[in-house]
PDB file of N, CA and C in Angstrom:
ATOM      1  N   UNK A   1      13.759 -15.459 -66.963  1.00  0.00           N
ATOM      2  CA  UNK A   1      14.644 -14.825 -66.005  1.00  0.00           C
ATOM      3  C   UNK A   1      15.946 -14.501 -66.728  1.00  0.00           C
ATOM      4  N   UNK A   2      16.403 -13.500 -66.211  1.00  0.00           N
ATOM      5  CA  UNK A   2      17.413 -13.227 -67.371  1.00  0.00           C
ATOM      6  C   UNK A   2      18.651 -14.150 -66.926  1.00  0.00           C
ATOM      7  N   UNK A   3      19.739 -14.132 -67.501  1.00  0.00           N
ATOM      8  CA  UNK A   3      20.961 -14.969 -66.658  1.00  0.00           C
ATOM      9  C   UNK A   3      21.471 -14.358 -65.889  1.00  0.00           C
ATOM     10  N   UNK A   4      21.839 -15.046 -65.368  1.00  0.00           N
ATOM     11  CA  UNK A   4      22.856 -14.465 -64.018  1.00  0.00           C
ATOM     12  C   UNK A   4      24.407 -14.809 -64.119  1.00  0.00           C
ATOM     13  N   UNK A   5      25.031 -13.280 -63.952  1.00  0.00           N
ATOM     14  CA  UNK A   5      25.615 -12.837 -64.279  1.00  0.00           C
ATOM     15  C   UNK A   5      26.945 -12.380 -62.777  1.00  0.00           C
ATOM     16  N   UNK A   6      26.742 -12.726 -61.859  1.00  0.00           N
ATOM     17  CA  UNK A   6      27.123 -12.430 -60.444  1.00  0.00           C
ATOM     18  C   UNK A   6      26.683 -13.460 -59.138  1.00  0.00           C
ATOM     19  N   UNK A   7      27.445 -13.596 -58.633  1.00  0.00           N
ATOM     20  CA  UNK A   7      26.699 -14.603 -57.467  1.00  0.00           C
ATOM     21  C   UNK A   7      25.648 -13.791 -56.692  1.00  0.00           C
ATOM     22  N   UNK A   8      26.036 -11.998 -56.530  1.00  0.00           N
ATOM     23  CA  UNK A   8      24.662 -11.307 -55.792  1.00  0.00           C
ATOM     24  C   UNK A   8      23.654 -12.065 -56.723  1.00  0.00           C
ATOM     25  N   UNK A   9      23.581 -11.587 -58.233  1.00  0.00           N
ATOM     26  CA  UNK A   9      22.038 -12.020 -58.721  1.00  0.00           C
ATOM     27  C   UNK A   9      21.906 -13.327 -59.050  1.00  0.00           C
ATOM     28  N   UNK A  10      22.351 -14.241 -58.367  1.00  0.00           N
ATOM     29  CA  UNK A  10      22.332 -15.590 -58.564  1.00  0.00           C
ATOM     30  C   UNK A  10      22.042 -15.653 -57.012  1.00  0.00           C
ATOM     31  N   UNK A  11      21.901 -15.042 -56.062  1.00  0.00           N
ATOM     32  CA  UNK A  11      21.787 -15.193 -54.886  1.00  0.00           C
ATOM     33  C   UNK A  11      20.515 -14.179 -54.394  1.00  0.00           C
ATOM     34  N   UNK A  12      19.935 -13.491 -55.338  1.00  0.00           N
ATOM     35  CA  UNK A  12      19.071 -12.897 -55.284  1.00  0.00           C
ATOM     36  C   UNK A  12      17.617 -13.205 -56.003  1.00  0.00           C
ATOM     37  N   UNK A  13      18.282 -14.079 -57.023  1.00  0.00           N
ATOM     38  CA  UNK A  13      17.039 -14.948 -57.911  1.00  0.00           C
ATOM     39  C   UNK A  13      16.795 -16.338 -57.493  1.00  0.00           C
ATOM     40  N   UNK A  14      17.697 -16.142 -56.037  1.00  0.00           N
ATOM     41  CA  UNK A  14      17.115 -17.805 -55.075  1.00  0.00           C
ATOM     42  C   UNK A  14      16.276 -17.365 -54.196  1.00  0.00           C
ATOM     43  N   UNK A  15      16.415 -15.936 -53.765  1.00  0.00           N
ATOM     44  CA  UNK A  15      15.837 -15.524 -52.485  1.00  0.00           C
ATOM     45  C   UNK A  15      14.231 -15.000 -53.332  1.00  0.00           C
ATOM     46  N   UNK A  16      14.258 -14.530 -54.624  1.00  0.00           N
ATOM     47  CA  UNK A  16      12.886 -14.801 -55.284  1.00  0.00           C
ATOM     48  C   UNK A  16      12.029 -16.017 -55.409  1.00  0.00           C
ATOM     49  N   UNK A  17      13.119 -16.851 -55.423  1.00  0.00           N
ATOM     50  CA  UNK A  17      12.465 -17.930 -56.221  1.00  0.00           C
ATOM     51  C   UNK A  17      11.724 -19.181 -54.811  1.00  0.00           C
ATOM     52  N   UNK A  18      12.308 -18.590 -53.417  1.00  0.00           N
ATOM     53  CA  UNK A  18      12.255 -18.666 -52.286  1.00  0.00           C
ATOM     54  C   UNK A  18      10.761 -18.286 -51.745  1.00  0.00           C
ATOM     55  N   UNK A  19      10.626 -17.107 -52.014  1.00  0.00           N
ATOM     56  CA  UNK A  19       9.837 -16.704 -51.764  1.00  0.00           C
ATOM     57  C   UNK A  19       8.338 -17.043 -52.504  1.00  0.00           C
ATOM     58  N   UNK A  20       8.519 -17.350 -53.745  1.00  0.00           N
ATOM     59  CA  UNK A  20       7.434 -17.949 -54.392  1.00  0.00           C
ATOM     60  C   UNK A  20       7.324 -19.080 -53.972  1.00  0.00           C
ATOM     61  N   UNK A  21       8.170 -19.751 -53.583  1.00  0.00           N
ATOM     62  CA  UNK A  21       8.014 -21.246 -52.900  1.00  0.00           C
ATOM     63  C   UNK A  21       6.945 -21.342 -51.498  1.00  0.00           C
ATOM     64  N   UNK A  22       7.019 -20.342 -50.970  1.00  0.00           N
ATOM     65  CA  UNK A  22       7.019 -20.253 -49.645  1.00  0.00           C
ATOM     66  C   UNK A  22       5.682 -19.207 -49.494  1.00  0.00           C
ATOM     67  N   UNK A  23       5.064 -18.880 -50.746  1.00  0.00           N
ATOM     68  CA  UNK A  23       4.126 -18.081 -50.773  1.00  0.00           C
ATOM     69  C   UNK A  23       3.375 -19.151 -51.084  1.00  0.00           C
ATOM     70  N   UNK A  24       3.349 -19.729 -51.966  1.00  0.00           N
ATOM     71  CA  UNK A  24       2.614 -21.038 -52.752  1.00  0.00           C
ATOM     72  C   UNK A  24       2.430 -22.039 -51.726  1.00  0.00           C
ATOM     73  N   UNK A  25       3.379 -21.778 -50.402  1.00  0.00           N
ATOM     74  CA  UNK A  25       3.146 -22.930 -49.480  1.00  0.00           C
ATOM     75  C   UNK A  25       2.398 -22.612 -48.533  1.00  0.00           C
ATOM     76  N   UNK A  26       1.984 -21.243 -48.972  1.00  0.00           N
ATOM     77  CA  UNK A  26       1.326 -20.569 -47.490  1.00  0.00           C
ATOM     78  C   UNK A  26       2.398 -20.676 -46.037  1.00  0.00           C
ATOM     79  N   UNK A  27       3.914 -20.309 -46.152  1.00  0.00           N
ATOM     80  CA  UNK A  27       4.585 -20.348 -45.102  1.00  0.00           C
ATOM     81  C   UNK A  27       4.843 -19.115 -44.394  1.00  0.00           C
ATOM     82  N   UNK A  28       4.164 -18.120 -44.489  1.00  0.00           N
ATOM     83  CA  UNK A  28       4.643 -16.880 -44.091  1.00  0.00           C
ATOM     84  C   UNK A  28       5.589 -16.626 -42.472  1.00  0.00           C
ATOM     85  N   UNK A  29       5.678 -17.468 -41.790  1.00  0.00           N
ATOM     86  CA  UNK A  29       6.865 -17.546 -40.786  1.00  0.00           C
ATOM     87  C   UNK A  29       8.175 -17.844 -41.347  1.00  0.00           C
ATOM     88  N   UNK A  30       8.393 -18.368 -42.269  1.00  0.00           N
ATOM     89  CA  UNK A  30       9.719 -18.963 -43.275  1.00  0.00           C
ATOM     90  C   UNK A  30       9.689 -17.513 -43.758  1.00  0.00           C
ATOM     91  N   UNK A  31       8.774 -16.819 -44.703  1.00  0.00           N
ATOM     92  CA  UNK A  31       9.355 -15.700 -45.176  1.00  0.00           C
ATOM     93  C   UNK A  31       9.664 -14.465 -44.438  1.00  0.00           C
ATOM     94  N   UNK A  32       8.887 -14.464 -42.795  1.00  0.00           N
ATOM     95  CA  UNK A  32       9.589 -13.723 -41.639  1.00  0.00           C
ATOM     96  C   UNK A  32      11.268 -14.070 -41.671  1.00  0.00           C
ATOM     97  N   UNK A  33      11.290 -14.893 -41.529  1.00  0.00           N
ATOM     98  CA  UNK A  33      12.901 -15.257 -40.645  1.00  0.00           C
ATOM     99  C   UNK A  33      13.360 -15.195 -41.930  1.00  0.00           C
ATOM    100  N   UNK A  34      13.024 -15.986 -42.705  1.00  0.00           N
ATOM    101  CA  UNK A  34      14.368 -16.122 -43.921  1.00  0.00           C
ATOM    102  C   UNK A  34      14.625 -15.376 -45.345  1.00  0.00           C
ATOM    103  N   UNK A  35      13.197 -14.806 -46.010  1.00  0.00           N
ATOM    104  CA  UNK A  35      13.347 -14.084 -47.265  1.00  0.00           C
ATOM    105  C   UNK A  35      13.620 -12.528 -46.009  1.00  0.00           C
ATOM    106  N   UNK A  36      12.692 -11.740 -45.629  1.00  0.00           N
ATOM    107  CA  UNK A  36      12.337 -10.589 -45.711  1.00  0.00           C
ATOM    108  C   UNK A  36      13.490 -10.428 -44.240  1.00  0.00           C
ATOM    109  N   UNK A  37      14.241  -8.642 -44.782  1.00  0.00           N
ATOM    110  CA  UNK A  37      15.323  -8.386 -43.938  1.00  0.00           C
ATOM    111  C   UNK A  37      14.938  -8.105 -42.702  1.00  0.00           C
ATOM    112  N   UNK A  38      15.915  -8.023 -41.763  1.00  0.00           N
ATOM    113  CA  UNK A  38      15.454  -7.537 -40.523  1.00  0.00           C
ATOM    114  C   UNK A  38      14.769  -5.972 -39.455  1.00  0.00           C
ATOM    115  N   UNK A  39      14.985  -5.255 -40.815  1.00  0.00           N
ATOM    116  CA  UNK A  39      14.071  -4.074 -40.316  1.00  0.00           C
ATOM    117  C   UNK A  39      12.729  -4.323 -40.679  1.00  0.00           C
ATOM    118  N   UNK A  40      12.839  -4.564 -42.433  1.00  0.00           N
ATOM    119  CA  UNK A  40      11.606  -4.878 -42.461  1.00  0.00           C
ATOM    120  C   UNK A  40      10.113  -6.023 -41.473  1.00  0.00           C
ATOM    121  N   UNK A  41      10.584  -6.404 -40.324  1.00  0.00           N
ATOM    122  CA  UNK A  41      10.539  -7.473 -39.585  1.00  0.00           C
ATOM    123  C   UNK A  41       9.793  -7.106 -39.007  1.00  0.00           C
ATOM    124  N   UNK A  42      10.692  -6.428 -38.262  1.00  0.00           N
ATOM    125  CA  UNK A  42      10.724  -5.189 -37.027  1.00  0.00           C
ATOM    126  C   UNK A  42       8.883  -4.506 -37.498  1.00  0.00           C
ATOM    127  N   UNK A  43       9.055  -3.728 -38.589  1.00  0.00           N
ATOM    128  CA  UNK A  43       8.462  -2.990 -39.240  1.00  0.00           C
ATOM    129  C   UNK A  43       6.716  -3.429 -39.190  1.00  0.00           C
ATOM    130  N   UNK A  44       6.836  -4.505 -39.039  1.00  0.00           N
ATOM    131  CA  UNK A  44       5.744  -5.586 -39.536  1.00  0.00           C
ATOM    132  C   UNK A  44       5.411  -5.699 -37.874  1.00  0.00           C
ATOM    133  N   UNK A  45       6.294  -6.085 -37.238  1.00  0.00           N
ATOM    134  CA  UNK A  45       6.162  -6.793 -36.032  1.00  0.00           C
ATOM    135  C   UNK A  45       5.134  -5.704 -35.187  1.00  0.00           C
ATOM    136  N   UNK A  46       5.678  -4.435 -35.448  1.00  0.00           N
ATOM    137  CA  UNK A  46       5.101  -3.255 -34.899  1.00  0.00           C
ATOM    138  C   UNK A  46       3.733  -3.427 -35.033  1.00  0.00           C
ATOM    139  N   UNK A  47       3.060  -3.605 -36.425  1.00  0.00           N
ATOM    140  CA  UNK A  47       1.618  -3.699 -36.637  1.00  0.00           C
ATOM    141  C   UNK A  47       1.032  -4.881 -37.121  1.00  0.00           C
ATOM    142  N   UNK A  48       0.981  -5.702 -36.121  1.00  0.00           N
ATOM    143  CA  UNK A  48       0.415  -6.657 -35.758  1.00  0.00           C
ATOM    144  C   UNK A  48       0.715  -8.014 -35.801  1.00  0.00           C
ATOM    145  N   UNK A  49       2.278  -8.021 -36.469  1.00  0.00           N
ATOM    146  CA  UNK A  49       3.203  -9.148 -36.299  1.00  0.00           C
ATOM    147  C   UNK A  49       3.549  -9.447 -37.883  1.00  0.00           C
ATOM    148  N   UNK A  50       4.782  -9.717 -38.254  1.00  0.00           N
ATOM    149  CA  UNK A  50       5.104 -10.064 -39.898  1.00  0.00           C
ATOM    150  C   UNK A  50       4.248 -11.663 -39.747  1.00  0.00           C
ATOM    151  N   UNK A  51       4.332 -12.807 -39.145  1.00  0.00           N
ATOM    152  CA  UNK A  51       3.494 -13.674 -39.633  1.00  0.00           C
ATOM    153  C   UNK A  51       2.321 -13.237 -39.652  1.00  0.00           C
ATOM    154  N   UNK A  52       1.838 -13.055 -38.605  1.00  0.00           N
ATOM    155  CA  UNK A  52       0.276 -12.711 -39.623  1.00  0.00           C
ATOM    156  C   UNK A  52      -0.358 -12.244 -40.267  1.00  0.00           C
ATOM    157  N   UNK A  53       0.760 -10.966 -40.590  1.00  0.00           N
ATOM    158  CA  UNK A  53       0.086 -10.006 -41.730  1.00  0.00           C
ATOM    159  C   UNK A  53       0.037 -10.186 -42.908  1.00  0.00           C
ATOM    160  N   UNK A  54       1.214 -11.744 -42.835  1.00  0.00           N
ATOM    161  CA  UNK A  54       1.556 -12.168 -44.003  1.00  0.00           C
ATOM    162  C   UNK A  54       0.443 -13.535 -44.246  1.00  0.00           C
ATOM    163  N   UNK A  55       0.122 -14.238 -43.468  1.00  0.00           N
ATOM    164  CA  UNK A  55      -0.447 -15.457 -43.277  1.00  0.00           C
ATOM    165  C   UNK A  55      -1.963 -14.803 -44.071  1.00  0.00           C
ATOM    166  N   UNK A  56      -2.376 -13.528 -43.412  1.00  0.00           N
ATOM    167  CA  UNK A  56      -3.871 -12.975 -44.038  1.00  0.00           C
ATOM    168  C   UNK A  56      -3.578 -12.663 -45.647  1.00  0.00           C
ATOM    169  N   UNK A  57      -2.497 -12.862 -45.979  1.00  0.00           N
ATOM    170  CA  UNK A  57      -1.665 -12.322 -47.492  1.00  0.00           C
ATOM    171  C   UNK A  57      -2.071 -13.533 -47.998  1.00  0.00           C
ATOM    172  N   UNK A  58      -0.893 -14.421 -47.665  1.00  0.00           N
ATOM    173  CA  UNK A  58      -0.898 -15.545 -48.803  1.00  0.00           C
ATOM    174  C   UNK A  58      -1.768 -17.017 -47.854  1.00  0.00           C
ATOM    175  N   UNK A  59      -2.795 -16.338 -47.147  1.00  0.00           N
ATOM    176  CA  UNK A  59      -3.271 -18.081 -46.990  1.00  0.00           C
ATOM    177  C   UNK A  59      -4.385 -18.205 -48.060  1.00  0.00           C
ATOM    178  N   UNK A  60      -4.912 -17.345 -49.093  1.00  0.00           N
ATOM    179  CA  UNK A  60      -5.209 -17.395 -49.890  1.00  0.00           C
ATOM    180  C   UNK A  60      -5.081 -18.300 -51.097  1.00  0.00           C
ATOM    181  N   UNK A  61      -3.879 -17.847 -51.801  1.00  0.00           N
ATOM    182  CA  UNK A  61      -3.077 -18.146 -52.653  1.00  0.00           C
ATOM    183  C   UNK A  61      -2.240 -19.803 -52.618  1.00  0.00           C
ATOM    184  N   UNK A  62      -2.962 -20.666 -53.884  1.00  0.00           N
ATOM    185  CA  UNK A  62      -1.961 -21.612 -53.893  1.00  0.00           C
ATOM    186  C   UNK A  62      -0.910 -21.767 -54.853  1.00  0.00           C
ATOM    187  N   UNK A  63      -1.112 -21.126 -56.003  1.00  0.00           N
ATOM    188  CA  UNK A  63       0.207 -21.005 -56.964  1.00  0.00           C
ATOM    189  C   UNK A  63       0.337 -19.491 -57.113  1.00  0.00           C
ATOM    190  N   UNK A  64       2.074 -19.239 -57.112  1.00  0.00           N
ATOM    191  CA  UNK A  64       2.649 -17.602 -57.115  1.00  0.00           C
ATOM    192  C   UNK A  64       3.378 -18.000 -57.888  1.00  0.00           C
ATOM    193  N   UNK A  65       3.561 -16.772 -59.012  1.00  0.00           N
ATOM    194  CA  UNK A  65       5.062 -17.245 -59.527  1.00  0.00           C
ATOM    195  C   UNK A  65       5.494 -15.981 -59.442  1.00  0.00           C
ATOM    196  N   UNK A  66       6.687 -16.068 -59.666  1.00  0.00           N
ATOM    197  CA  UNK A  66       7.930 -14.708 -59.764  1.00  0.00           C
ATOM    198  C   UNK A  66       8.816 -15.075 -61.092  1.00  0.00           C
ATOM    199  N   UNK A  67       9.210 -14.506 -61.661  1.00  0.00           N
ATOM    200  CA  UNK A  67       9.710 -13.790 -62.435  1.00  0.00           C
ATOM    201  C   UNK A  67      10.822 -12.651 -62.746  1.00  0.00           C
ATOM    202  N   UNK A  68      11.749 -12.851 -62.336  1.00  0.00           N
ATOM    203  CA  UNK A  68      12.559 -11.956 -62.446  1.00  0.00           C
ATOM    204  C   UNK A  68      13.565 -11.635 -63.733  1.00  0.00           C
ATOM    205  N   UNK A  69      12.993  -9.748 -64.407  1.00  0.00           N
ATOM    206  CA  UNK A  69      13.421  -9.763 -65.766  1.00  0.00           C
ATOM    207  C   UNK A  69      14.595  -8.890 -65.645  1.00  0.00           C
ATOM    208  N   UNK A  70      15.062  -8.483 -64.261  1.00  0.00           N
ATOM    209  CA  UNK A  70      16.210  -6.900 -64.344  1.00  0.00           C
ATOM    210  C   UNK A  70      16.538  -7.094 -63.137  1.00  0.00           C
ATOM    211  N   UNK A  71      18.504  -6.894 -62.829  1.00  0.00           N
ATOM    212  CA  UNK A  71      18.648  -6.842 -61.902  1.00  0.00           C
ATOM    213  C   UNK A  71      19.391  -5.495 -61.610  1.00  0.00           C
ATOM    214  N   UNK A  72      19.599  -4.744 -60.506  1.00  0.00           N
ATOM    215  CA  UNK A  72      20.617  -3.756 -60.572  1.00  0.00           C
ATOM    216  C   UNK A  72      21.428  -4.342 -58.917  1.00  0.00           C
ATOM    217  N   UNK A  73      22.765  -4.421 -58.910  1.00  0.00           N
ATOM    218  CA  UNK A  73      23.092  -4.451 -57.465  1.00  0.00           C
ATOM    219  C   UNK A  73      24.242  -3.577 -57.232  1.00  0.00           C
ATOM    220  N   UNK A  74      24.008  -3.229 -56.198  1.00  0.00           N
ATOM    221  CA  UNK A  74      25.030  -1.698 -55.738  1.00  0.00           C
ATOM    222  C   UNK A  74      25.255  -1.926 -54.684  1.00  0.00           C
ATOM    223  N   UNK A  75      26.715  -2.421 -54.405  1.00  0.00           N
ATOM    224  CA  UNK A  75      27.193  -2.743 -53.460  1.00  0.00           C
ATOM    225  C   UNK A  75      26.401  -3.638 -52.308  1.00  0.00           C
ATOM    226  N   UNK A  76      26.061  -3.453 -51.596  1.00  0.00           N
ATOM    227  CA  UNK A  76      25.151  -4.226 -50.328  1.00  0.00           C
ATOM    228  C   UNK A  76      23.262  -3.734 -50.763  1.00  0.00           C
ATOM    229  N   UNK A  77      23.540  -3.175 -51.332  1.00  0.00           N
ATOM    230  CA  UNK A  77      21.868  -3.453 -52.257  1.00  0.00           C
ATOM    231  C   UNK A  77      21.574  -3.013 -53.677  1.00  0.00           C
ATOM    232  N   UNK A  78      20.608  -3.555 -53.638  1.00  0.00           N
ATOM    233  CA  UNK A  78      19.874  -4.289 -54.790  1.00  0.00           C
ATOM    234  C   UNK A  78      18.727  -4.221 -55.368  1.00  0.00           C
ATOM    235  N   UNK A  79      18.039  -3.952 -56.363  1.00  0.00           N
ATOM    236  CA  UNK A  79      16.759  -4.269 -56.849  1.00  0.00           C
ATOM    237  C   UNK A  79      16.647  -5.259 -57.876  1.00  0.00           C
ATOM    238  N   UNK A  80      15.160  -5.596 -58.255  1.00  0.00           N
ATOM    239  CA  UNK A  80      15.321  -6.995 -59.232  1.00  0.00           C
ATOM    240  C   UNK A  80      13.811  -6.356 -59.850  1.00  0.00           C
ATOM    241  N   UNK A  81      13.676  -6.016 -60.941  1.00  0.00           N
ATOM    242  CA  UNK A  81      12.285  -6.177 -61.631  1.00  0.00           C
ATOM    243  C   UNK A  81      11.817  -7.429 -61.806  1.00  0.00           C
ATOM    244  N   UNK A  82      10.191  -7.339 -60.671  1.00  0.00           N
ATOM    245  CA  UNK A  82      10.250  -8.861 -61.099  1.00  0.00           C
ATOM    246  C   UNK A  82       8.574  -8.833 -61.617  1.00  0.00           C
ATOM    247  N   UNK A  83       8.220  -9.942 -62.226  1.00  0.00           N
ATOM    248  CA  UNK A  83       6.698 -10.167 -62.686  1.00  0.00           C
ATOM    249  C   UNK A  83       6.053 -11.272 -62.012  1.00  0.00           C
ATOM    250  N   UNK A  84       4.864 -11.030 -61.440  1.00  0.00           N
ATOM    251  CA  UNK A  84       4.333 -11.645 -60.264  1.00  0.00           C
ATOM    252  C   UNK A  84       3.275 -12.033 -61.205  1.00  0.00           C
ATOM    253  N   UNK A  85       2.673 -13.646 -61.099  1.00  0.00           N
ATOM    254  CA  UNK A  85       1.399 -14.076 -61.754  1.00  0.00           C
ATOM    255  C   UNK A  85       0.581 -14.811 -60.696  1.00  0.00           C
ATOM    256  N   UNK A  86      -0.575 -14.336 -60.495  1.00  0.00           N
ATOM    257  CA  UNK A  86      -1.922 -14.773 -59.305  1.00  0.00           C
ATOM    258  C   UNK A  86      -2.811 -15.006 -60.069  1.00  0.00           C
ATOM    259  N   UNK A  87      -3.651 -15.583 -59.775  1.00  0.00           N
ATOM    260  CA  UNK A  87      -5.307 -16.107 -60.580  1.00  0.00           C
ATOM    261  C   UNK A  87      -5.169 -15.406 -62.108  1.00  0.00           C
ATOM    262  N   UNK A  88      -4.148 -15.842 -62.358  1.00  0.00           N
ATOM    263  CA  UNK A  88      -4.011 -15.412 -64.185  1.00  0.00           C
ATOM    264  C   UNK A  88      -3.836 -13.659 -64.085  1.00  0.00           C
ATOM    265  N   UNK A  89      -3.520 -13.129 -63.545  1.00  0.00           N
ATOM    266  CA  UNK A  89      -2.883 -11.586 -63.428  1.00  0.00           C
ATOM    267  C   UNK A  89      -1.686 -11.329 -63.395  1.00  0.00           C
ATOM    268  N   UNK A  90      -0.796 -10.783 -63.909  1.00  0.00           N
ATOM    269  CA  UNK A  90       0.363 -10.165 -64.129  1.00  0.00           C
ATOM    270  C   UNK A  90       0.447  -9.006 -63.890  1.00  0.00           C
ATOM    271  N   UNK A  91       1.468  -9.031 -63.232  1.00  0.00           N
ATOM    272  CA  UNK A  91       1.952  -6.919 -62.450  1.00  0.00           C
ATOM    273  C   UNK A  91       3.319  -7.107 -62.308  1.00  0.00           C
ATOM    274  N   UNK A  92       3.721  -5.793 -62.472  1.00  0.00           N
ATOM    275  CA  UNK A  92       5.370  -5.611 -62.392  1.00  0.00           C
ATOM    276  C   UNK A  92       5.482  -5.123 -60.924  1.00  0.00           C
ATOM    277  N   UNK A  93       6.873  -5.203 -60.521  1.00  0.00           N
ATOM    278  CA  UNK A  93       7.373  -4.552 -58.959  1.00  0.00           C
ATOM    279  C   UNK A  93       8.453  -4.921 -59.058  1.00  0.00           C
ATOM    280  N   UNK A  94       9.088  -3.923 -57.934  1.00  0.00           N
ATOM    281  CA  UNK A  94      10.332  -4.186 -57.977  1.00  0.00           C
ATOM    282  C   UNK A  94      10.188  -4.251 -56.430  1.00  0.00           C
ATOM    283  N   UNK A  95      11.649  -5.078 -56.107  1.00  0.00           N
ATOM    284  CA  UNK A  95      11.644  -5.545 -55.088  1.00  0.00           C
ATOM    285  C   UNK A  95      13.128  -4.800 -54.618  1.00  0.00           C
ATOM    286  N   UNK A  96      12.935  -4.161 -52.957  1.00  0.00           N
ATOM    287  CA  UNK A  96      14.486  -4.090 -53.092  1.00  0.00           C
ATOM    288  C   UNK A  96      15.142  -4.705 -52.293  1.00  0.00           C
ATOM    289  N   UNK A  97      16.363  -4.978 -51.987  1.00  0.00           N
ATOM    290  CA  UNK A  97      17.014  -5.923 -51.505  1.00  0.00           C
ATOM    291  C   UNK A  97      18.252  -5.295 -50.374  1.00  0.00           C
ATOM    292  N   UNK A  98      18.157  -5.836 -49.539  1.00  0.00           N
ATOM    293  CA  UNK A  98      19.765  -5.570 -48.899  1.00  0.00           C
ATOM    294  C   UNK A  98      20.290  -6.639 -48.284  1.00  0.00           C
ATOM    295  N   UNK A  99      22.263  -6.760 -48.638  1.00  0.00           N
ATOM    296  CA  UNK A  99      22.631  -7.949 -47.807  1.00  0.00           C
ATOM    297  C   UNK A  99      22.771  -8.349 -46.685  1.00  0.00           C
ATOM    298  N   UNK A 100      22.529  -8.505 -45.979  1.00  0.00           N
ATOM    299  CA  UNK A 100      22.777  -8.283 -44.325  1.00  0.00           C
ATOM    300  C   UNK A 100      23.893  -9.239 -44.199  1.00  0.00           C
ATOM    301  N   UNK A 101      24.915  -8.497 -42.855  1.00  0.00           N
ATOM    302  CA  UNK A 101      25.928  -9.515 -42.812  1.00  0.00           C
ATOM    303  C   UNK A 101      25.757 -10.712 -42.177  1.00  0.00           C
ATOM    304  N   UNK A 102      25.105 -11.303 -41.518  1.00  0.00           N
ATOM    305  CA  UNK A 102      24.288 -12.577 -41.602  1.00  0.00           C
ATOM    306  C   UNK A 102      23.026 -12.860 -42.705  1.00  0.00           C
ATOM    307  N   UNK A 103      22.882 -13.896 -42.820  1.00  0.00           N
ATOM    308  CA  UNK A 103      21.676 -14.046 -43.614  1.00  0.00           C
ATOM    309  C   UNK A 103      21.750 -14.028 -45.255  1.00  0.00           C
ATOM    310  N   UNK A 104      22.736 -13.007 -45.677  1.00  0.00           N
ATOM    311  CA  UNK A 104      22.587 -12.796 -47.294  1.00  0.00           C
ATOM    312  C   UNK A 104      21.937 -11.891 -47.240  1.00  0.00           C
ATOM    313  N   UNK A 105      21.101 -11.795 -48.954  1.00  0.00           N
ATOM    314  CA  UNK A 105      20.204 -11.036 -49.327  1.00  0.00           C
ATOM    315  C   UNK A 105      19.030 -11.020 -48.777  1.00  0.00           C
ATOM    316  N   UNK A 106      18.843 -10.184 -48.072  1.00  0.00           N
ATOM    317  CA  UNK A 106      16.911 -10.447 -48.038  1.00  0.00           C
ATOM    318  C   UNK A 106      16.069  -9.390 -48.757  1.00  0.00           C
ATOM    319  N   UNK A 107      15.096  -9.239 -48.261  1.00  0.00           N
ATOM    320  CA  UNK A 107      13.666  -8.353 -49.799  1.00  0.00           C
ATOM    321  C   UNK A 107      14.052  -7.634 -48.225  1.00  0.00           C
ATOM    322  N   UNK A 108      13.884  -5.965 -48.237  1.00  0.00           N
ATOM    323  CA  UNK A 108      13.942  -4.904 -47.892  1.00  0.00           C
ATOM    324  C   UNK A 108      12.854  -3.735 -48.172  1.00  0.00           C
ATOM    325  N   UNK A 109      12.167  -4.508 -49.607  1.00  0.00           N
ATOM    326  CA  UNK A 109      10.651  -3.558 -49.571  1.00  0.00           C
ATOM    327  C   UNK A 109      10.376  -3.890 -51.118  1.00  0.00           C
ATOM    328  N   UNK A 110       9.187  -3.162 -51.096  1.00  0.00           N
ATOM    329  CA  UNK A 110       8.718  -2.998 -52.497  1.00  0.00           C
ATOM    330  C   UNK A 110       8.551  -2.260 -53.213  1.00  0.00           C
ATOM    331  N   UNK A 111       8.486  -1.717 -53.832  1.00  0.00           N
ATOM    332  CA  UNK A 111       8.141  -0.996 -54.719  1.00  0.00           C
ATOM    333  C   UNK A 111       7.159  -0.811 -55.828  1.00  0.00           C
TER     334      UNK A 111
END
């Protein structure tokens, strides 16, 4: 992970590192409310609810890791190149981010 260099990307490589926690735990209601922002929520909620679309995601999965090698932050958002490892596979994405004025940073989408 590269260093951090700003409290955004020191506050953005918790909300990664969050999320791998919480993927690995199979918690996908934790990553409703607390990683992923509130449109994106919304967004989810519309088709067929963010927990469960997420729960059919990661109840799979018992170890995730993240990786984050690049950050860019611009004002109230953000992206982070990050490297995701599953059953021994590696893929790049970027994640993007916005701060909300409650809450902090949350993931806002992917890329």
């Amino acid at each position: 992970m590269p260093a951090h260099t700003t409290r955004a990307e020191q506050a953005i490589g918790d909300v990664v590192a969050n999320l791998a926690s919480d993927v690995s735990g199979n918690d996908p209601t934790k990553i409703c409310s607390e990683i992923l922002a509130k449109p994106l929520v919304s967004e989810l909620n519309k088709h067929g609810g963010c927990g469960n679309d997420l729960a059919t995601q990661v109840g799979t999965i018992n170890v995730y890791t993240l990786t984050v090698t690049k950050y860019t932050v611009s004002g109230t958002h953000a992206t982070a190149l990050v490297s995701s490892t599953y059953s021994g596979k590696t893929r790049t994405m970027t994640l993007q981010f916005v701060k909300q004025a409650k809450g902090g940073w949350r993931i806002s989408g992917i890329g």
